[in-house]
Structures are given as structure tokens and as C-alpha cells.
Protein backbone atom coordinates (compact mmCIF):
# COMPACT_ATOMS: atom_id res chain seq x y z
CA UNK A 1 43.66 10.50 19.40
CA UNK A 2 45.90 8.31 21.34
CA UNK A 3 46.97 4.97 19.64
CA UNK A 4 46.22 6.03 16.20
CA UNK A 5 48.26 6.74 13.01
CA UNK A 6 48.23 10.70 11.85
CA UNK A 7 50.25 9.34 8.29
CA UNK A 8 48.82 8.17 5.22
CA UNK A 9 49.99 4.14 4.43
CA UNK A 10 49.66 4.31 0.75
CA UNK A 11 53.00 3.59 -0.56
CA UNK A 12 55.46 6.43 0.09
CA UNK A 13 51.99 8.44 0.51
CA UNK A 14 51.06 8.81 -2.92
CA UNK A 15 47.85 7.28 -4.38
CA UNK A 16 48.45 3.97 -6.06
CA UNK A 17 44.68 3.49 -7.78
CA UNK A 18 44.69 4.04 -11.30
CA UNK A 19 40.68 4.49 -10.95
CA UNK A 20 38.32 7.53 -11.04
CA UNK A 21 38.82 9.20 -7.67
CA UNK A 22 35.33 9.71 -5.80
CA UNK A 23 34.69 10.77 -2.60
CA UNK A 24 33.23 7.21 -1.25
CA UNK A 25 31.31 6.69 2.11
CA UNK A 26 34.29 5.45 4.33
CA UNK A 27 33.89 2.49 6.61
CA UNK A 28 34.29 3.02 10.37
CA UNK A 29 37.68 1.58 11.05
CA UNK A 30 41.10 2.39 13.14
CA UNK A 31 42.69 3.93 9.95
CA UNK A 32 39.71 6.38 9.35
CA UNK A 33 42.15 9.65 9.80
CA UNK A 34 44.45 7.65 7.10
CA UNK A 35 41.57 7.08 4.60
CA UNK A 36 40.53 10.36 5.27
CA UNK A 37 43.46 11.98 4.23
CA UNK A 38 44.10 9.96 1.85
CA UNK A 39 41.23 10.11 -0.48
CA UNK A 40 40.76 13.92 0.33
CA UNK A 41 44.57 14.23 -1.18
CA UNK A 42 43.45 12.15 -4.02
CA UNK A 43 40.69 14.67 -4.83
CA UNK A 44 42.96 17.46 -4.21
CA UNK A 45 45.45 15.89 -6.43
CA UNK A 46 43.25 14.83 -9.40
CA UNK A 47 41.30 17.88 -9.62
CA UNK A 48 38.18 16.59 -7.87
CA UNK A 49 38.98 19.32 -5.72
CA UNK A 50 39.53 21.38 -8.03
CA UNK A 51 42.74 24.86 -7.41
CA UNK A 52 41.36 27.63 -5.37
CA UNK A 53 37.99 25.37 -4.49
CA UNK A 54 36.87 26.63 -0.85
CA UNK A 55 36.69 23.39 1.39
CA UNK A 56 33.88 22.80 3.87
CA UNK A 57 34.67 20.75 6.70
CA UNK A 58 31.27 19.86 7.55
CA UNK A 59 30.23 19.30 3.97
CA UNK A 60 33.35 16.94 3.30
CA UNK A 61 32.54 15.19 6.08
CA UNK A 62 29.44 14.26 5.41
CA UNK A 63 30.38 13.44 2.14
CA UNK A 64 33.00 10.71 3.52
CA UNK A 65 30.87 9.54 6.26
CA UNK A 66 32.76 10.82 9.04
CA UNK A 67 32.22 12.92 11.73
CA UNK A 68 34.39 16.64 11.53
CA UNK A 69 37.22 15.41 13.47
CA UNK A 70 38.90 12.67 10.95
CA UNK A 71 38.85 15.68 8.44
CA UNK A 72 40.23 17.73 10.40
CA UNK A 73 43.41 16.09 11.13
CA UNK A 74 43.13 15.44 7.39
CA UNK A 75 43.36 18.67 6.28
CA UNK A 76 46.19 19.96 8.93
CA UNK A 77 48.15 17.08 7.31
CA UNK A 78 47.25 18.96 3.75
CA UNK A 79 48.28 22.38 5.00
CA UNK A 80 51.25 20.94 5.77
CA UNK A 81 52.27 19.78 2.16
CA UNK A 82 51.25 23.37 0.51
CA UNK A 83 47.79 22.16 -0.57
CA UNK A 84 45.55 23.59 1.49
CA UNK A 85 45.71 27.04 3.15
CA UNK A 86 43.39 29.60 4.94
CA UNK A 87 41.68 31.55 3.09
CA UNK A 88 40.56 34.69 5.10
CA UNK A 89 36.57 34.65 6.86
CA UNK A 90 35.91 31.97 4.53
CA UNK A 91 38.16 29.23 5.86
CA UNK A 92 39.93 26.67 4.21
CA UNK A 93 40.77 26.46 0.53
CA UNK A 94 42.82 24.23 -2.11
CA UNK A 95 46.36 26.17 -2.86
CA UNK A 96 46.14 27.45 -6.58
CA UNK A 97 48.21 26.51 -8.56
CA UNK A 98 51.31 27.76 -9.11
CA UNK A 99 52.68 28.05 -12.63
CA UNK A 100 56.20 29.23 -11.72
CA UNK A 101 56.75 26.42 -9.40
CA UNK A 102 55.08 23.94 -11.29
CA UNK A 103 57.63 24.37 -13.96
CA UNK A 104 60.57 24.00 -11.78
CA UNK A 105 59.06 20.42 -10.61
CA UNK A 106 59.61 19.69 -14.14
CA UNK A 107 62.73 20.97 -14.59
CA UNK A 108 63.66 18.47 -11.68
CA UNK A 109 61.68 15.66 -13.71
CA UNK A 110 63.34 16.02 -16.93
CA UNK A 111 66.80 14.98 -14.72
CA UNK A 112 64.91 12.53 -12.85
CA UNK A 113 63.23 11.11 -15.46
CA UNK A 114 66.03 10.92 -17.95
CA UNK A 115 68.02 8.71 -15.45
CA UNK A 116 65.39 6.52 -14.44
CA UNK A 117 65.06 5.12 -18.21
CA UNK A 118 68.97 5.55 -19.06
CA UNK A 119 68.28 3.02 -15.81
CA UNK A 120 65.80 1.01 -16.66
CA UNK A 121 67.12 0.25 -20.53
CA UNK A 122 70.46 -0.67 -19.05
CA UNK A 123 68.97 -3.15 -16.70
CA UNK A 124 66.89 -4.40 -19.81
CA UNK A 125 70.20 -4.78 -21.77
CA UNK A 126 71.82 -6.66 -19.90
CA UNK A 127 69.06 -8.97 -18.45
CA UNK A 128 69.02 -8.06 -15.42
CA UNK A 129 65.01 -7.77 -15.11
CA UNK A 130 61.99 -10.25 -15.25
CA UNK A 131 60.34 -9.98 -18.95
CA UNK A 132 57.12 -9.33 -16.84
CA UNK A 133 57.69 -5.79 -15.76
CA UNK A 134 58.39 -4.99 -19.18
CA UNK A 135 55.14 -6.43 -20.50
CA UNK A 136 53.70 -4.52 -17.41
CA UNK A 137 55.03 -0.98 -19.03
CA UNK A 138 53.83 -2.06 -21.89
CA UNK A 139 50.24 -2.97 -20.98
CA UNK A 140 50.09 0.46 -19.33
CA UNK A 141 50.83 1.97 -22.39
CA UNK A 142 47.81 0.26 -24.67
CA UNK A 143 45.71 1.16 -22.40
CA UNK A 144 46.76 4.87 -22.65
CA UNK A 145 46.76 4.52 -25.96
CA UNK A 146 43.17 3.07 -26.19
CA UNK A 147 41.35 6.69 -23.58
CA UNK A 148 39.67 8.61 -26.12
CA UNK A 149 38.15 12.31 -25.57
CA UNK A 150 35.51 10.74 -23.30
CA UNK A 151 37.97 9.39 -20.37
CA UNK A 152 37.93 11.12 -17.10
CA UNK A 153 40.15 13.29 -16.49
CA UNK A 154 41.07 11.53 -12.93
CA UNK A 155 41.73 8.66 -15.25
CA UNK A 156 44.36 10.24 -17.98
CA UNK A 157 46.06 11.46 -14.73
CA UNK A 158 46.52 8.45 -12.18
CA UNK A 159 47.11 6.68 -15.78
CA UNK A 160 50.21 8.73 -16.80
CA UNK A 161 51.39 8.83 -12.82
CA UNK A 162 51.21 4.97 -12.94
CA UNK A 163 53.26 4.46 -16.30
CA UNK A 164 55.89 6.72 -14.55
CA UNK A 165 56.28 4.83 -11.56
CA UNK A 166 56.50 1.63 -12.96
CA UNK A 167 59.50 2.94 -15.31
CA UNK A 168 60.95 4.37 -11.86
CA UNK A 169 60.47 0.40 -10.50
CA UNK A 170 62.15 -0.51 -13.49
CA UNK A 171 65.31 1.49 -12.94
CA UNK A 172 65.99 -0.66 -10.17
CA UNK A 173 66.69 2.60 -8.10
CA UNK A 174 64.38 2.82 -5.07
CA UNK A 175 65.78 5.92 -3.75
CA UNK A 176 64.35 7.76 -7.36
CA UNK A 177 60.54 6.64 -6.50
CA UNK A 178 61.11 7.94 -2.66
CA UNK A 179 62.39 11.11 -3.35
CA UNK A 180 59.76 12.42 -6.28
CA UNK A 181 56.82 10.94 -4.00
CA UNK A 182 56.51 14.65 -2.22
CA UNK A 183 56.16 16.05 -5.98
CA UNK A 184 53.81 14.08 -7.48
CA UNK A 185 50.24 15.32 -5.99
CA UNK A 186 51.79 19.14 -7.07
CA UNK A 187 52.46 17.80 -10.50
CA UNK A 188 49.10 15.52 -10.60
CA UNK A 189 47.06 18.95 -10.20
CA UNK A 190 48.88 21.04 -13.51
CA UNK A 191 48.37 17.15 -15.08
CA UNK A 192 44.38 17.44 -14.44
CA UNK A 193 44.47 20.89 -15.64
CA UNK A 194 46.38 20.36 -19.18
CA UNK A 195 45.65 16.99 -19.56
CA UNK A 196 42.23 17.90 -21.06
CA UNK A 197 43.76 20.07 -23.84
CA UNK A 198 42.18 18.57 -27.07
CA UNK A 199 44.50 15.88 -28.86
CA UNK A 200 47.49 16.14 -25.70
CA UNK A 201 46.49 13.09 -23.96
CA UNK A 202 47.23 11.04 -27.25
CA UNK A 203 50.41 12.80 -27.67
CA UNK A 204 51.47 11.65 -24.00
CA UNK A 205 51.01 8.25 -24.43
CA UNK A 206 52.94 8.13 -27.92
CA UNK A 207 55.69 9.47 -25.92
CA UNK A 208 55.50 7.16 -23.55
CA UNK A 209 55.20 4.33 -26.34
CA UNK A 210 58.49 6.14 -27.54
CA UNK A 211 60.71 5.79 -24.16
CA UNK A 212 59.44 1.91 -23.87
CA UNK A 213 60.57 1.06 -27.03
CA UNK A 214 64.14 2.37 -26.17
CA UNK A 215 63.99 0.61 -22.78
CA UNK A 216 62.84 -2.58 -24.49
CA UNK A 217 65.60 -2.59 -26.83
CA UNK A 218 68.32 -1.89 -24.30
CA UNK A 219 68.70 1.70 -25.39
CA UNK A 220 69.76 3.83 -22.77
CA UNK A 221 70.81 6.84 -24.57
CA UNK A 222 68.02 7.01 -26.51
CA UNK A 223 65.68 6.40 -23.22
CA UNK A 224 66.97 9.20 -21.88
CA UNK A 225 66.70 11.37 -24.16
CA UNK A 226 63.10 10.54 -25.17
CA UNK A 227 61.90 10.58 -21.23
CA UNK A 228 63.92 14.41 -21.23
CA UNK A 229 61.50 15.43 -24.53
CA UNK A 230 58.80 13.92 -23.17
CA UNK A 231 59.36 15.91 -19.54
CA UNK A 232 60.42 19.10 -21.80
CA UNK A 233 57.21 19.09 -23.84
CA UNK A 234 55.09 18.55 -20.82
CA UNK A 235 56.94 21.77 -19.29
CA UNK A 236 56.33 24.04 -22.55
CA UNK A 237 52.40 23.20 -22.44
CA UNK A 238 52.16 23.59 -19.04
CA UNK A 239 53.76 26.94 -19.30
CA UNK A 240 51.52 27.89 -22.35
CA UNK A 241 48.20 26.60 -21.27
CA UNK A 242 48.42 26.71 -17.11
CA UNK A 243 47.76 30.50 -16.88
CA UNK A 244 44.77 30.03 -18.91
CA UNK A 245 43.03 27.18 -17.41
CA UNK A 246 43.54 29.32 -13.81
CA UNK A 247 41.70 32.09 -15.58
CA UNK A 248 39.10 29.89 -16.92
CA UNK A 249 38.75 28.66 -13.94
């Protein structure tokens, strides 16, 4: 349509809301192909929509309120990041997932990681940040601390997601939040799928608790190393338990 915006304006496109995605009623406004998109990528991204889930236009649209066309445009938009595709007579689908790319995203985050809390604890070291986004980090992390077997999954995800980006903030280097944007909603799907396993999403946030107290105390080595364990043991579960939850599912 002319005039109006085919692009997501959440920030760098990736969702920012740390609350249980739903598929909400969606208010009649210029930015309903925006909305649209963005809280079908949401679901897409936080297993709402869950891998291999066949998507009906007309039911998703009257699930969001809108007429057909909004989600339409949505959902070319989706195709176009590898997260939707066609899926013979019976239309439109969410990509499975794929385990063997999955783990090469992490191979990239264990680099990207590591250097954006070698980052991070240098800036902290030498002063050179406001005691506030520290205490931000570190808020993040009770509250992952305090989700118990009963938290949604949609939760534990844009949870983890949002303790990551805040560390990338912290590094002070803009260009590392830009350029993993693209990844995250790929990584966000394997994260609703072995985030559930029984016991891991404690054992995430004590590794997070682990590379904070490094960046805290100025400790860049050991951030680094800590945010590269915590990427590596995310990448050896994910290998071991991905392939299963794809069956199971």
C-alpha cells in the first residue's frame, strides 16, 4: 500500500518485550503491517508458533484482528528471513529447525559473546560506565534466577535474549548488537525448544550470574571466558537434545 512502512520498528527488528508472547487483537492503525509482522515473528521466534507448524492466513488473521492482507505482507517479510516457507498443497509453514545450522550460530556466539564481556568488564574497570547498567544486568539476573519449572517458556526465552543484549549495551560496541540482530529469532526458536529441559534453565542463569560477576569486578579475561563456556554449553545441549525435541515434536 502506498505511504506505508513494509519493516518492522522494533529496535534493529528484534522483539524487545521480555513478556509472554500472545497473539493480541491489534488496533487499527498506520503501522498495522509492522505490528503484524512483528508479533507473528515473535510467535515464530518463541515457539508460539511452534517448527514445522502449518500457518493459516485466514486463521492468523482473525486471530490478530486484521483482515488477510496485513498478514500477508507479514509473512512474505518471514519468508524472506528463512522462517517461513511453502509447504506443498498445504501452503505456508514455520521452517524447522535446523540443528546443523543452529550450531554454527553458536559457534559465531561463543566469539561474539566472549568479546562483548572481555568489553563490557574493561569498560567496568576502568569506570567508564554508569553503576546503573550494571545494577540493570544484575536485576535481570535475580529475576532469572527466581523462574521456577512453572515459567513459560516464552518467558525463560525473551528473559535470557534480554540479559544478552544488555551485556552487548554494556560493551559499549553498537556495531556487536546490529550485527547478531538477524540471528537472534533463529537462535530464540532452538532456545524455546531446550530451554524446557528439566533443571537447564537454572543452569543458564548461574552462568549468567557467573559472567556478571567477572564484568562487575573488572575481569575481562575471566568474562570472556565464562560468556565462551556459557555459549559452548548451550551448543553441546542443543546438539544433544535438538534432534529429539524435532522428533517429539
Amino acid at each position: 500500500m502506498p505511504g506505508e512502512r513494509l519493516y518492522c520498528t522494533t529496535e534493529f527488528g528484534i522483539p524487545n518485550s521480555v513478556a509472554q508472547t500472545m497473539l493480541q487483537t491489534l488496533p487499527n492503525a498506520p503501522s498495522l503491517i509492522d505490528q503484524t509482522y512483528r508479533q507473528v515473528l515473535e510467535a515464530i521466534a518463541d515457539g508460539t508458533l511452534a517448527p514445522a507448524q502449518r500457518i493459516r492466513q485466514g486463521e492468523l488473521a482473525d486471530r490478530l484482528g486484521v483482515s488477510r492482507q496485513p498478514v500477508s505482507h507479514a509473512l512474505h517479510l518471514l519468508k524472506r528471513q528463512g522462517l517461513v516457507e511453502e509447504s506443498g498443497r498445504q501452503g505456508l509453514r514455520v521452517v524447522p529447525l535446523d540443528p546443523g545450522r543452529i550450531l554454527q550460530l553458536y559457534q559465531v556466539r561463543e566469539a561474539v559473546d566472549g568479546l562483548a564481556a572481555g568489553l563490557a568488564a574493561e569498560r567496568v574497570g576502568v569506570r567508564g560506565v554508569d553503576g546503573a547498567e550494571v545494577a540493570a544486568l544484575q536485576a535481570l539476573v535475580a529475576e532469572g534466577i527466581a523462574f521456577d519449572a512453572g515459567t513459560p517458556t516464552p518467558r525463560l526465552v525473551r528473559a535470557d535474549i534480554e540479559f544478552h543484549r544488555a551485556l552487548y549495551r554494556l560493551s559499549g560496541n553498537s556495531a556487536i548488537e546490529e550485527m547478531t540482530a538477524p540471528l537472534w529469532p533463529h537462535l530464540m526458536r532452538a532456545m524455546a525448544a531446550i530451554l524446557p529441559t528439566p533443571g537447564y534453565a537454572a543452569q543458564v542463569w548461574c552462568e549468567h550470574a557467573a559472567i556478571l560477576r567477572h564484568v562487575a569486578t573488572g575481569d575481562a579475561a575471566g568474562a570472556r571466558e565464562a560468556a565462551c563456556a556459557h555459549a559452548r554449553s548451550a551448543s553441546a545441549l542443543t546438539a544433544e537434545r535438538l534432534p529429539v525435541a524435532e522428533q517429539a515434536a
